[in-house]
Protein backbone atom coordinates (compact mmCIF):
# COMPACT_ATOMS: atom_id res chain seq x y z
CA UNK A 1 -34.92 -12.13 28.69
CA UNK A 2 -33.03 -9.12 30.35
CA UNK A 3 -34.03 -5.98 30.79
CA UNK A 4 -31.57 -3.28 29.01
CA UNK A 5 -31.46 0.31 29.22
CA UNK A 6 -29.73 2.59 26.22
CA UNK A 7 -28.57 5.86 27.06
CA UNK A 8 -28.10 7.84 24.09
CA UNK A 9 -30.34 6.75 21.02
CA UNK A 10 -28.57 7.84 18.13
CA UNK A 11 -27.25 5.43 15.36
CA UNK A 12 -25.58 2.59 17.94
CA UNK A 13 -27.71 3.09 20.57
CA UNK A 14 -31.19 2.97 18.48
CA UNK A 15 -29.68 0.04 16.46
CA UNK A 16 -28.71 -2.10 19.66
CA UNK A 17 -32.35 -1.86 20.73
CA UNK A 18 -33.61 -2.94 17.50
CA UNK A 19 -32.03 -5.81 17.88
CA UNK A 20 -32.36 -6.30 21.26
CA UNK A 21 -35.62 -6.33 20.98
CA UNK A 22 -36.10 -8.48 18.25
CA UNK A 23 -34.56 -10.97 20.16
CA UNK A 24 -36.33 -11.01 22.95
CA UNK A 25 -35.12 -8.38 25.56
CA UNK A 26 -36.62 -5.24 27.40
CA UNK A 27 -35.46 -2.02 26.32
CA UNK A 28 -35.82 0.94 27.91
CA UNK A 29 -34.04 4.14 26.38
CA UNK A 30 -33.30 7.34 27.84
CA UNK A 31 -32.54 10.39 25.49
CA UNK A 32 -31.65 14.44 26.35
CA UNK A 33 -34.99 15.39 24.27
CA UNK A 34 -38.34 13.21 24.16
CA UNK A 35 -38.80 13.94 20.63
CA UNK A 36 -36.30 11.18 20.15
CA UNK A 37 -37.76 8.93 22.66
CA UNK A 38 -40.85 8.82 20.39
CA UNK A 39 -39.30 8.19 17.44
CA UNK A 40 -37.25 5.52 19.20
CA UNK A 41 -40.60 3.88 20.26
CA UNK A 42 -42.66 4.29 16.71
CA UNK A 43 -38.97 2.49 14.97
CA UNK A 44 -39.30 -0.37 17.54
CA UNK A 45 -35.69 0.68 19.15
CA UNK A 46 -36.68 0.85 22.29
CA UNK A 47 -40.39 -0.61 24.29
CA UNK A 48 -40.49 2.29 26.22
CA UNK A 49 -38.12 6.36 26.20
CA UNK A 50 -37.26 8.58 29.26
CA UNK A 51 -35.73 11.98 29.36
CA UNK A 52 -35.51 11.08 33.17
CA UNK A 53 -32.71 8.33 33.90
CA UNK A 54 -34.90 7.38 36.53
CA UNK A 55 -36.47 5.04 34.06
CA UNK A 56 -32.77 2.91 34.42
CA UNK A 57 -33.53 1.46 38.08
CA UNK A 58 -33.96 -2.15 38.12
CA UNK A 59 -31.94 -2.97 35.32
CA UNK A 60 -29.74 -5.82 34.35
CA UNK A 61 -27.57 -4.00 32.14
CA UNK A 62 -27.05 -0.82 30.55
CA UNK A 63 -25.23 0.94 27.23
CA UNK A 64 -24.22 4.21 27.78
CA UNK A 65 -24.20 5.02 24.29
CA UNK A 66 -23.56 9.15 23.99
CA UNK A 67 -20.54 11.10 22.16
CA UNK A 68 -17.19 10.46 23.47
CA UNK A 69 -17.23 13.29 25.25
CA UNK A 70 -20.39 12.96 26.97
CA UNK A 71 -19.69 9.31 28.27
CA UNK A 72 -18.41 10.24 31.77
CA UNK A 73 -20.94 13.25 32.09
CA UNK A 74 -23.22 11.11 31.25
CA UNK A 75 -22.64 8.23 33.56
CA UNK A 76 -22.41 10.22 36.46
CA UNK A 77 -25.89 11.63 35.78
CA UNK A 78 -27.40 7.85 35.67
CA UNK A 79 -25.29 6.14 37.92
CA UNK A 80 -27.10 7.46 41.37
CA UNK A 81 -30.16 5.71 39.54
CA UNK A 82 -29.06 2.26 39.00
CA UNK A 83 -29.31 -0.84 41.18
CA UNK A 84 -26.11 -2.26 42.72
CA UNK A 85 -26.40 -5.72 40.38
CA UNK A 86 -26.76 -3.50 37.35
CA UNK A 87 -24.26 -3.60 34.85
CA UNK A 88 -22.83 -0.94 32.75
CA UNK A 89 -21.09 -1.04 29.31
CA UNK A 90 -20.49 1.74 26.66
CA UNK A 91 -19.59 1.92 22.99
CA UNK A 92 -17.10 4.91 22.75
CA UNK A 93 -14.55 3.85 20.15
CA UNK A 94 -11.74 5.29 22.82
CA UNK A 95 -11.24 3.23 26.31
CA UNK A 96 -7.92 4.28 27.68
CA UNK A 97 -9.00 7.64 29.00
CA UNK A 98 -12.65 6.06 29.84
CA UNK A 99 -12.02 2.87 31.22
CA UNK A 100 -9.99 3.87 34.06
CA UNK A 101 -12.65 6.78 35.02
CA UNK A 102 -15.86 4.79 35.28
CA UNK A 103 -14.10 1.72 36.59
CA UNK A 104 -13.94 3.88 39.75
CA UNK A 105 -17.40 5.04 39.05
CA UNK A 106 -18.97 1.55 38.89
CA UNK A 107 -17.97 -1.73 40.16
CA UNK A 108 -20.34 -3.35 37.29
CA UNK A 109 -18.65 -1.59 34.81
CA UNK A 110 -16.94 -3.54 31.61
CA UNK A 111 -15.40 -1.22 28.80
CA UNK A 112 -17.24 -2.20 24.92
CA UNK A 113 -16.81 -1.03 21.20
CA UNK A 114 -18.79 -2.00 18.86
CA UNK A 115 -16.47 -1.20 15.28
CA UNK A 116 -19.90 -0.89 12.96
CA UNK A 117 -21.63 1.98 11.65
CA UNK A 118 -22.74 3.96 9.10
CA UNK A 119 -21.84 7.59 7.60
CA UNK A 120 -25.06 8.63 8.72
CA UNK A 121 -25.95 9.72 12.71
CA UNK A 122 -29.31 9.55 14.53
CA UNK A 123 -31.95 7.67 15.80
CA UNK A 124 -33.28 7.65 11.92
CA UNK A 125 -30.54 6.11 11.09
CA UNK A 126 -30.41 3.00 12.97
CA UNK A 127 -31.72 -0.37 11.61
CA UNK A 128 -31.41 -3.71 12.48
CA UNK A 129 -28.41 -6.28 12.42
CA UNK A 130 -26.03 -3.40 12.32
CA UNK A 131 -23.52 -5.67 14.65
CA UNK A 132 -23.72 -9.06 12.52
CA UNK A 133 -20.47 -10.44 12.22
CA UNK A 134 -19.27 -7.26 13.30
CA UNK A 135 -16.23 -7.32 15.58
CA UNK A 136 -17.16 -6.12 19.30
CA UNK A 137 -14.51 -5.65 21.63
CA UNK A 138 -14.86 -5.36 25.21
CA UNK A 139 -12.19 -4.02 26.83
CA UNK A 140 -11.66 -5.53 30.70
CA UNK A 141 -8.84 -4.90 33.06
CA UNK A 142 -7.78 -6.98 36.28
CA UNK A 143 -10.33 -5.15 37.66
CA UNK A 144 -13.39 -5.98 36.18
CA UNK A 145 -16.21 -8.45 37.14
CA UNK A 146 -15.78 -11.43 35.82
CA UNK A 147 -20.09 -12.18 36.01
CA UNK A 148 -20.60 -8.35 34.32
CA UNK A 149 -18.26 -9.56 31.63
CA UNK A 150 -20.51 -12.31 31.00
CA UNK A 151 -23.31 -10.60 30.95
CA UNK A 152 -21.84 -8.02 28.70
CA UNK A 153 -20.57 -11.27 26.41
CA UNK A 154 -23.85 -13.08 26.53
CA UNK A 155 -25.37 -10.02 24.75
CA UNK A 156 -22.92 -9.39 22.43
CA UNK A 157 -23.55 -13.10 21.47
CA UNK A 158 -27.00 -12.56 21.27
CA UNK A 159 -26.10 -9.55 18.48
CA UNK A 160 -24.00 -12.28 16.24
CA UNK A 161 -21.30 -9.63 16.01
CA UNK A 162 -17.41 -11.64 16.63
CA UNK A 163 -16.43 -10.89 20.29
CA UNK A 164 -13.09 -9.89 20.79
CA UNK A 165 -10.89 -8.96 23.86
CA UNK A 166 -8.16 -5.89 24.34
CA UNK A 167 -6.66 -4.03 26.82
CA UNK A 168 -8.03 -0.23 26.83
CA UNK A 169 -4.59 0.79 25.58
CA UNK A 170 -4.13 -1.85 22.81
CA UNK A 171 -7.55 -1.03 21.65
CA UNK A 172 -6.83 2.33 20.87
CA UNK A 173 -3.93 1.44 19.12
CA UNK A 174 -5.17 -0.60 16.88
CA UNK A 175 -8.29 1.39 16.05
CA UNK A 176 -6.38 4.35 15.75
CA UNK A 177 -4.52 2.51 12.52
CA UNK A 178 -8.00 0.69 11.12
CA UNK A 179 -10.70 3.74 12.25
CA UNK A 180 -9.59 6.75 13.47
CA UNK A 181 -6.32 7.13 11.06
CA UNK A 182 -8.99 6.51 8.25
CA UNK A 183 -11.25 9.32 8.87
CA UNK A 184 -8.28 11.71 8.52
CA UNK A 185 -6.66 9.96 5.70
CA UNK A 186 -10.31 10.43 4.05
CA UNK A 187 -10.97 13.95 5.22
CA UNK A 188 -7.70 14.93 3.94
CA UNK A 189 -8.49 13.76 0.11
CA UNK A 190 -11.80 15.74 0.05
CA UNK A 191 -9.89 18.60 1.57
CA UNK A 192 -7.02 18.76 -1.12
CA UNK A 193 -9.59 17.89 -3.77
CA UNK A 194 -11.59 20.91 -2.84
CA UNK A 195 -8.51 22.80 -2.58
CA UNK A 196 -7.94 22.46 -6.51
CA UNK A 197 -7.33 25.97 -8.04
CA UNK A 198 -8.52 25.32 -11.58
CA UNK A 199 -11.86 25.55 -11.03
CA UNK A 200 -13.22 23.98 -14.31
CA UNK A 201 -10.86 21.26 -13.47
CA UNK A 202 -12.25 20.49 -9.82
CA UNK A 203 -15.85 20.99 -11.28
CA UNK A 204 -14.80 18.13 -13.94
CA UNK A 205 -13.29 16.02 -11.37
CA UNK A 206 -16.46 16.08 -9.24
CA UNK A 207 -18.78 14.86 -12.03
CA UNK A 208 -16.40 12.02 -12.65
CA UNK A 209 -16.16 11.30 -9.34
CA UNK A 210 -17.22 7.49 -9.21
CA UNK A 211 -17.32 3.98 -6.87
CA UNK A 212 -13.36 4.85 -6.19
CA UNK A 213 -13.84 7.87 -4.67
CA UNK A 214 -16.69 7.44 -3.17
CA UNK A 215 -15.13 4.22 -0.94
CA UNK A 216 -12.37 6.55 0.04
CA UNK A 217 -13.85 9.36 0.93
CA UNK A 218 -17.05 7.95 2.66
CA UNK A 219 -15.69 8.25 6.47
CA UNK A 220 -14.04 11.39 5.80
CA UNK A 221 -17.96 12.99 4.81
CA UNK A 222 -18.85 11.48 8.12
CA UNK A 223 -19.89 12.58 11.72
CA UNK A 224 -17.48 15.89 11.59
CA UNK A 225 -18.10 15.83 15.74
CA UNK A 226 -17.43 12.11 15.56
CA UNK A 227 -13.96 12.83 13.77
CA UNK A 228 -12.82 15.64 16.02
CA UNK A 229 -13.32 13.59 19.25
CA UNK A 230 -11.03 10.31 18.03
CA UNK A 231 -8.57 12.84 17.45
CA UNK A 232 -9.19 14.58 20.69
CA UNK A 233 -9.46 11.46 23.07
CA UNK A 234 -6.88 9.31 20.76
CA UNK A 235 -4.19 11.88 19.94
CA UNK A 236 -0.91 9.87 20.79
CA UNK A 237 -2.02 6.68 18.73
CA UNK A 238 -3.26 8.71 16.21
CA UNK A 239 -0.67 10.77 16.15
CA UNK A 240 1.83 7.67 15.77
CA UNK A 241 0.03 6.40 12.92
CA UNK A 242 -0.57 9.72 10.96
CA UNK A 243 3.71 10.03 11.33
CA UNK A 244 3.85 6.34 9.68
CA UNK A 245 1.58 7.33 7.08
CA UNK A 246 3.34 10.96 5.95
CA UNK A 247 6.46 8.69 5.95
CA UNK A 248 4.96 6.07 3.94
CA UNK A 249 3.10 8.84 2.12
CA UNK A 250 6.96 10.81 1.34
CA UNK A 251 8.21 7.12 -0.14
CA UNK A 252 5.79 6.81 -2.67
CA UNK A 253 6.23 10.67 -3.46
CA UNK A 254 9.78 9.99 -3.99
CA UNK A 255 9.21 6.97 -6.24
CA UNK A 256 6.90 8.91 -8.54
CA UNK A 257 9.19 11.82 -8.63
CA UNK A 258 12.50 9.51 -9.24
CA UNK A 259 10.52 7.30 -11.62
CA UNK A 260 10.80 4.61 -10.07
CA UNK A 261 7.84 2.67 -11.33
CA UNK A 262 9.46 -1.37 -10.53
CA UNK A 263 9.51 0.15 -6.97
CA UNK A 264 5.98 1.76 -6.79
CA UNK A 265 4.86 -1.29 -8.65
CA UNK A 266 6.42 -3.76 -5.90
CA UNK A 267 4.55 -1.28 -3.10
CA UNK A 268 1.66 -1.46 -4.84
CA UNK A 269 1.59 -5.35 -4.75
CA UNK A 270 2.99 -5.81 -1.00
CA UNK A 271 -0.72 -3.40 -0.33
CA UNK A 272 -2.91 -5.50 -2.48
CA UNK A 273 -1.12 -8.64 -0.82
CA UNK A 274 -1.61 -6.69 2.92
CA UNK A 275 -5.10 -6.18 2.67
CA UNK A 276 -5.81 -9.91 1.57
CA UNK A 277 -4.53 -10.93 4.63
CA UNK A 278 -7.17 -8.61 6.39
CA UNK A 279 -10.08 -9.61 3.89
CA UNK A 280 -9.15 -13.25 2.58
């Protein structure tokens, strides 16, 4: 058994401890408001909630689990509080701009994401085996602890979620193209749909609105703060990828516009054929 703290008990953070809990561990969570912390406690995410992070001493490992940009803030405000064998992960889906910053903050620190969730945000919205066969990436450099990394591993384990390994800046590459590029891509459909100028014609298209659009527009309805800080902490990858996709985007255009419906057709198929490879 190890005794965990969670900083920040909102969807992640309340669902780690749920199942941290349930499988054995100590939880201690530590929130800006205590109306939280009690709700944490009477859901079972955490055994006992702090607004004061003095609660964190004596710990074998912490998440620092608050909005992207709250995670340095944040850690500076616990890490005067911590033992020196503590170690210290967090679950911001950026690490490039974070990684460096609390590696200097905390020897015992080893970068994590956790790519699971839900559109929904809050402590009432965590629930149990959120991370099963999840991936989880951690993100170490040739500076990190090789012990904290297995500490940080043996817990992930512990989640069942499928531990993976990147470099801060090839993580945010690659989440910028299978996350962050989404939420955009998503947000962008409601947008133009709500844009439509025939009214009668956007009222009919909402009550037809089915499973389609629902699956493509469920992370654009998301976390709006959420969005706004993978562009803000991600901008050149997701910049890159939003340039690929308006040029992808301006292809298929063309073929529609030129008639060109062997080509769109043979597009079409090298998608459906892409995204087996992702989910055989």
């Amino acid at each position: 058994m190890l005794r965990i703290g969670i900083v920040g008990l909102g969807l992640i953070g309340g669902s780690l401890g749920i199942d941290l809990r349930a499988k054995g561990h100590y939880v201690v969570g530590v929130s800006r408001r205590a109306e939280t912390c009690e709700r944490a406690i009477a859901k079972g995410a955490v055994d006992w909630g702090s607004t004061d992070p003095k609660v964190l001493s004596a710990l074998d490992l912490v998440f620092l689990c608050p909005p992207i940009g709250s995670v340095l803030s944040v850690a500076l405000d616990i890490v005067p509080h911590l033992s020196k064998d503590t170690v210290l992960t967090d679950v911001a889906s950026v690490k490039e701009e974070i990684v460096p910053a609390l590696e200097k903050l905390w020897p015992q620190y080893v970068g994590g994401h956790p790519m699971a969730g839900t559109a929904e945000a809050g402590i009432e919205a965590a629930r149990s085996q959120l991370f099963v066969n999840a991936p989880y990436v951690l993100t170490p450099t040739l500076h990190t602890d090789s012990e904290a990394i297995d500490r940080v591993a043996q817990i992930i384990n512990d989640l069942e979620a499928k531990l993976l390994y990147a470099t801060p800046a090839d993580h945010d590459r690659a989440v910028a193209w299978i996350s962050h590029l989404p939420v955009i891509v998503s947000a962008t459909l409601l947008l133009a749909n709500a844009q439509e100028v025939d009214e009668p014609i956007r009222t009919l298209s909402q009550r037809l609105a089915s499973s389609g659009f629902y699956d493509t527009s469920r992370v654009g309805g998301g976390n709006p703060e959420l969005g706004r800080m993978m562009a803000e902490y991600n901008r050149a990858a997701l910049r890159h990828c939003l340039i690929q996709y308006r040029a992808t985007l301006d292809h298929l255009l063309r073929q529609i516009e030129q008639e060109d419906w062997e080509g769109l057709q043979a597009n079409l198929s090298a998608a459906q054929n892409y995204r087996q490879t992702i989910y055989p």
